[in-house]
N, C-alpha and C. Protein backbone atom coordinates (compact mmCIF):
# COMPACT_ATOMS: atom_id res chain seq x y z
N UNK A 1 -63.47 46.92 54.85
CA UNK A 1 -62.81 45.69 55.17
C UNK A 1 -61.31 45.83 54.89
N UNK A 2 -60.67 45.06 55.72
CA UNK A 2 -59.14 45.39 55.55
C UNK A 2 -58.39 44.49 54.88
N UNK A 3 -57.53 44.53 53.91
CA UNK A 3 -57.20 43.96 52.84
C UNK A 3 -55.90 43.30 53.65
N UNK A 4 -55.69 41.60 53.46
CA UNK A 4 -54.56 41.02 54.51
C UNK A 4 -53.47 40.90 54.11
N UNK A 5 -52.68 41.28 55.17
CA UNK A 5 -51.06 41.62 55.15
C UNK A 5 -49.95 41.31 53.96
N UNK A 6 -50.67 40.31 53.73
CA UNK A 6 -49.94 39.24 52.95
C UNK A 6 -49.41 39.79 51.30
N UNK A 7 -50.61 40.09 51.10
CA UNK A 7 -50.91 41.16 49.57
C UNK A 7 -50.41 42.49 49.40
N UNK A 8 -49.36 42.71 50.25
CA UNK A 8 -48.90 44.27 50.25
C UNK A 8 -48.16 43.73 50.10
N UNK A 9 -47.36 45.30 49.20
CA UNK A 9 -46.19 44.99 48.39
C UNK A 9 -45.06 45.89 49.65
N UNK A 10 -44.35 44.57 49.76
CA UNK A 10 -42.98 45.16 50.76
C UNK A 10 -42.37 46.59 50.44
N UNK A 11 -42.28 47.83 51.67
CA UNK A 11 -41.77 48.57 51.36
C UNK A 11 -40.37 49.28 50.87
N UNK A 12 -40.22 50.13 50.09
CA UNK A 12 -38.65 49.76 49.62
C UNK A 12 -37.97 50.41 51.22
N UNK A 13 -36.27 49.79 50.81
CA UNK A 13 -35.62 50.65 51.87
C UNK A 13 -35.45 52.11 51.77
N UNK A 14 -35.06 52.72 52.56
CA UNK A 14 -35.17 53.93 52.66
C UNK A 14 -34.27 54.62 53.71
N UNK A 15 -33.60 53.88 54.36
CA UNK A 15 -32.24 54.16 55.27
C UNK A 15 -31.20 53.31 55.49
N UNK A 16 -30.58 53.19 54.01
CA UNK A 16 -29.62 52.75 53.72
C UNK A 16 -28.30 54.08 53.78
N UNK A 17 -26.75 53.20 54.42
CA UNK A 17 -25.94 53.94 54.60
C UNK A 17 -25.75 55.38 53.77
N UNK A 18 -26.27 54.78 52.28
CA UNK A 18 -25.24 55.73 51.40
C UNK A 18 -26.46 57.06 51.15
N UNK A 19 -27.71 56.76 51.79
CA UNK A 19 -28.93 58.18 51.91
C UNK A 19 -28.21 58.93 53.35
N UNK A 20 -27.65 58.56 53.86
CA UNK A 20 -26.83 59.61 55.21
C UNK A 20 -26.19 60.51 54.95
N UNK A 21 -26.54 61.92 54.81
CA UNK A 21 -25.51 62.84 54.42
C UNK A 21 -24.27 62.94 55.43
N UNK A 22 -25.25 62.79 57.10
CA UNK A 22 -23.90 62.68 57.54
C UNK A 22 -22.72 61.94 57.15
N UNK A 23 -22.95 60.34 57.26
CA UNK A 23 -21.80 59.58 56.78
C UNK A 23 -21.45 60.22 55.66
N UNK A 24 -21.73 60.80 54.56
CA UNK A 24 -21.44 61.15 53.25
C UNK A 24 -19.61 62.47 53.64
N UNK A 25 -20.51 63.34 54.84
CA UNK A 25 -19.66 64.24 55.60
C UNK A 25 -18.16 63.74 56.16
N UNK A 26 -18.69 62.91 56.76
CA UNK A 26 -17.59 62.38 57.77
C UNK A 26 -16.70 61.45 56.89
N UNK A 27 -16.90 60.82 55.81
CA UNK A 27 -16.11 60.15 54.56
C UNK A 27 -14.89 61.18 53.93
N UNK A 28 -15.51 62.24 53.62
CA UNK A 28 -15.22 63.31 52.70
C UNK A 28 -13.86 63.96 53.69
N UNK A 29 -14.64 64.07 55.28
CA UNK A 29 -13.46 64.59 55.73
C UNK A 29 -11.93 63.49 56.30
N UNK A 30 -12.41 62.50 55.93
CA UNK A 30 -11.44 61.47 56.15
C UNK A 30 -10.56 61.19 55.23
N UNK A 31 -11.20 61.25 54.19
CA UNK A 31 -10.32 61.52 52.95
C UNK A 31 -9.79 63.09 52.63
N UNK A 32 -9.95 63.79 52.97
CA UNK A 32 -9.14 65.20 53.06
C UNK A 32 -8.32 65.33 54.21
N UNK A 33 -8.24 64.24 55.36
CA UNK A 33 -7.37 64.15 56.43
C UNK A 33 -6.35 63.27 55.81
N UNK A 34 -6.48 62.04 55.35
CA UNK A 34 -5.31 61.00 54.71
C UNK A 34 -4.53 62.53 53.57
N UNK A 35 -5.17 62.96 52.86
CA UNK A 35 -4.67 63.50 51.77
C UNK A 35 -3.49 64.53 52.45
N UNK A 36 -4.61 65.44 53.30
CA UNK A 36 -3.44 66.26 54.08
C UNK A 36 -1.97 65.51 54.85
N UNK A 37 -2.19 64.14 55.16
CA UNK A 37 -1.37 63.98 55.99
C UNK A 37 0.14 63.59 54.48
N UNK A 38 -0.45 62.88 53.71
CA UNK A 38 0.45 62.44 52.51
C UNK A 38 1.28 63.94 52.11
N UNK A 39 0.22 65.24 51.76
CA UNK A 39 0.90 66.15 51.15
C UNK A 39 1.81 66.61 52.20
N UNK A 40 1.75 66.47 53.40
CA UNK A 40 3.00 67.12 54.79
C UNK A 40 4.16 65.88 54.42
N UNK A 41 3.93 64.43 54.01
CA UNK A 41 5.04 63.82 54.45
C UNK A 41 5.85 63.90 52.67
N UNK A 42 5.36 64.52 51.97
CA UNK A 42 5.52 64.82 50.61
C UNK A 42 6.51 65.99 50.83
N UNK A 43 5.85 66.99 51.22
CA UNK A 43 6.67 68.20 51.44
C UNK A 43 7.52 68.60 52.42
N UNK A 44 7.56 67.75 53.50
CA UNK A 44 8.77 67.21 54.15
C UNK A 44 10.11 66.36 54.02
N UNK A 45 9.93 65.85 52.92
CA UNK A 45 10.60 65.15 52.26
C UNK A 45 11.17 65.64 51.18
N UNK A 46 10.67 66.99 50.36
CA UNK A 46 11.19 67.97 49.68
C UNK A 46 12.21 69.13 49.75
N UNK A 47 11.58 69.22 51.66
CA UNK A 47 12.85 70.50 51.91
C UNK A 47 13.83 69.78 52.93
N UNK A 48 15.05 70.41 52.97
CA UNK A 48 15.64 69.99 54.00
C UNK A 48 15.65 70.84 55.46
N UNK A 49 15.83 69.80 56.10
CA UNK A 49 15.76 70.01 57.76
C UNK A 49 17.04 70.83 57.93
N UNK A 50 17.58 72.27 58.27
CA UNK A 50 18.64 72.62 58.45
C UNK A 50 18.39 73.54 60.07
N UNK A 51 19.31 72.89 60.37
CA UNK A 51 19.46 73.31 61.92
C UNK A 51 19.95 74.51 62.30
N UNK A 52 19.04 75.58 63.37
CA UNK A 52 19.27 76.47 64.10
C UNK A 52 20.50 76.94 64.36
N UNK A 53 20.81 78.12 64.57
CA UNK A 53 21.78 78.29 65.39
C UNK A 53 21.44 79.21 66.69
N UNK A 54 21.98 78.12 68.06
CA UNK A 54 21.24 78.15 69.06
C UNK A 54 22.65 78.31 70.18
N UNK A 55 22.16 78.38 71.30
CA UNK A 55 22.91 78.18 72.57
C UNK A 55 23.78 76.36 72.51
N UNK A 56 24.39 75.97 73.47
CA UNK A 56 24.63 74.45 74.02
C UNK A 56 23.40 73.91 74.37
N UNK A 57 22.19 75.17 74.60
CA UNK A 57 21.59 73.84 75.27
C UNK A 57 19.78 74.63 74.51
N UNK A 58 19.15 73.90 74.88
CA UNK A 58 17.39 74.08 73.97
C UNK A 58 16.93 73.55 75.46
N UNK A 59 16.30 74.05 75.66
CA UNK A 59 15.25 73.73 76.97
C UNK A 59 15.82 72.77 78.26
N UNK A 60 16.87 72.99 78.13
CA UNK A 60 17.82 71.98 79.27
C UNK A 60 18.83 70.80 78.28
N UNK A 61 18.51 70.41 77.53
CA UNK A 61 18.96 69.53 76.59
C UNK A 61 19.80 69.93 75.81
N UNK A 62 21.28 69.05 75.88
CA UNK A 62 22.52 69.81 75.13
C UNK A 62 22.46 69.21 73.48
N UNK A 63 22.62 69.98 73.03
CA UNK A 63 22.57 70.07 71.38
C UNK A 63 23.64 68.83 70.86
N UNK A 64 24.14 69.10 71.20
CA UNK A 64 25.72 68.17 71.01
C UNK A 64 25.63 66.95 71.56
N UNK A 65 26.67 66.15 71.39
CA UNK A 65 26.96 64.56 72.09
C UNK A 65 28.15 65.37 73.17
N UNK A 66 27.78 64.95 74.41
CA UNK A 66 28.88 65.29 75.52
C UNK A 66 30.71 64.65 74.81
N UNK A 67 31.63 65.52 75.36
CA UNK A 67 32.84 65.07 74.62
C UNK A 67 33.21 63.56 75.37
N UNK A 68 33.90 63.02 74.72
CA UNK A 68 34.94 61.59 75.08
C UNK A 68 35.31 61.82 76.71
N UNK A 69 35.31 60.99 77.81
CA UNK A 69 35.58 61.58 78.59
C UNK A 69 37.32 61.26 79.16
N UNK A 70 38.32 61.63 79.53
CA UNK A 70 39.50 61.58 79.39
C UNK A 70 39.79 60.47 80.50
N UNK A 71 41.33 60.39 80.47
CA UNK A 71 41.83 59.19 81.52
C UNK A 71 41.24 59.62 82.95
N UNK A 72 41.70 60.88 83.21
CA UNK A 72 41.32 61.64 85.12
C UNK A 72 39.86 61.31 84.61
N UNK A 73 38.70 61.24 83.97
CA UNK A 73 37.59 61.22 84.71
C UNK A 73 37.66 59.75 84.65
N UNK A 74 37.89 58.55 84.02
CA UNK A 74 38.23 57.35 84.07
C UNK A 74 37.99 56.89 85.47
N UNK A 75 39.45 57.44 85.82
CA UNK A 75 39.64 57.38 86.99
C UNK A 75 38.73 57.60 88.10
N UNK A 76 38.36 58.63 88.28
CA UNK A 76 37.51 59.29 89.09
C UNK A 76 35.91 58.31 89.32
N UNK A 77 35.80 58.00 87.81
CA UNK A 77 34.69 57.15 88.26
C UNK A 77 34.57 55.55 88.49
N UNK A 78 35.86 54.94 88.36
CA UNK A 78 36.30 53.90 88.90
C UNK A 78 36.53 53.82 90.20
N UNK A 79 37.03 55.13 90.87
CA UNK A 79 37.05 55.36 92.33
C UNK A 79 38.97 55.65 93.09
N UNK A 80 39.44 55.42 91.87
CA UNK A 80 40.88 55.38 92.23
C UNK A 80 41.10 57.02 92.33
């Protein structure tokens, strides 16, 4: 005879988040991604940025601010 439903003792849980090794994985590497990103803006902030010495120009792009441009180009591009 079968003993009714009622009288059984509820089973425990058993797939709760924190039994997921995956999630356990994917935590661990999220926090070793924040960490890495802090120690780059740490040690970027330690050395200084000192600039190349290069051509006028890096991939088409002039290094410099173009000079002041004089009265004749003034002119020239006003149309006179």
């Amino acid at each position: 005879m079968r003993r009714p439903a009622a009288t059984l003792a509820p089973e425990p849980r058993r797939h709760g988040w924190q039994r997921q090794p995956v999630l356990w994985l994917a935590l661990l590497v999220f926090a070793a991604a924040l960490a890495g990103c802090a120690w780059i803006i740490v040690a970027g902030q330690r050395h200084a940025d000192t600039p190349l010495p290069t051509a006028r120009t890096v991939f088409g792009v002039p290094v410099s601010a173009a000079p002041e441009p004089t009265a004749v180009d003034k002119d020239v591009e006003a149309g006179r």
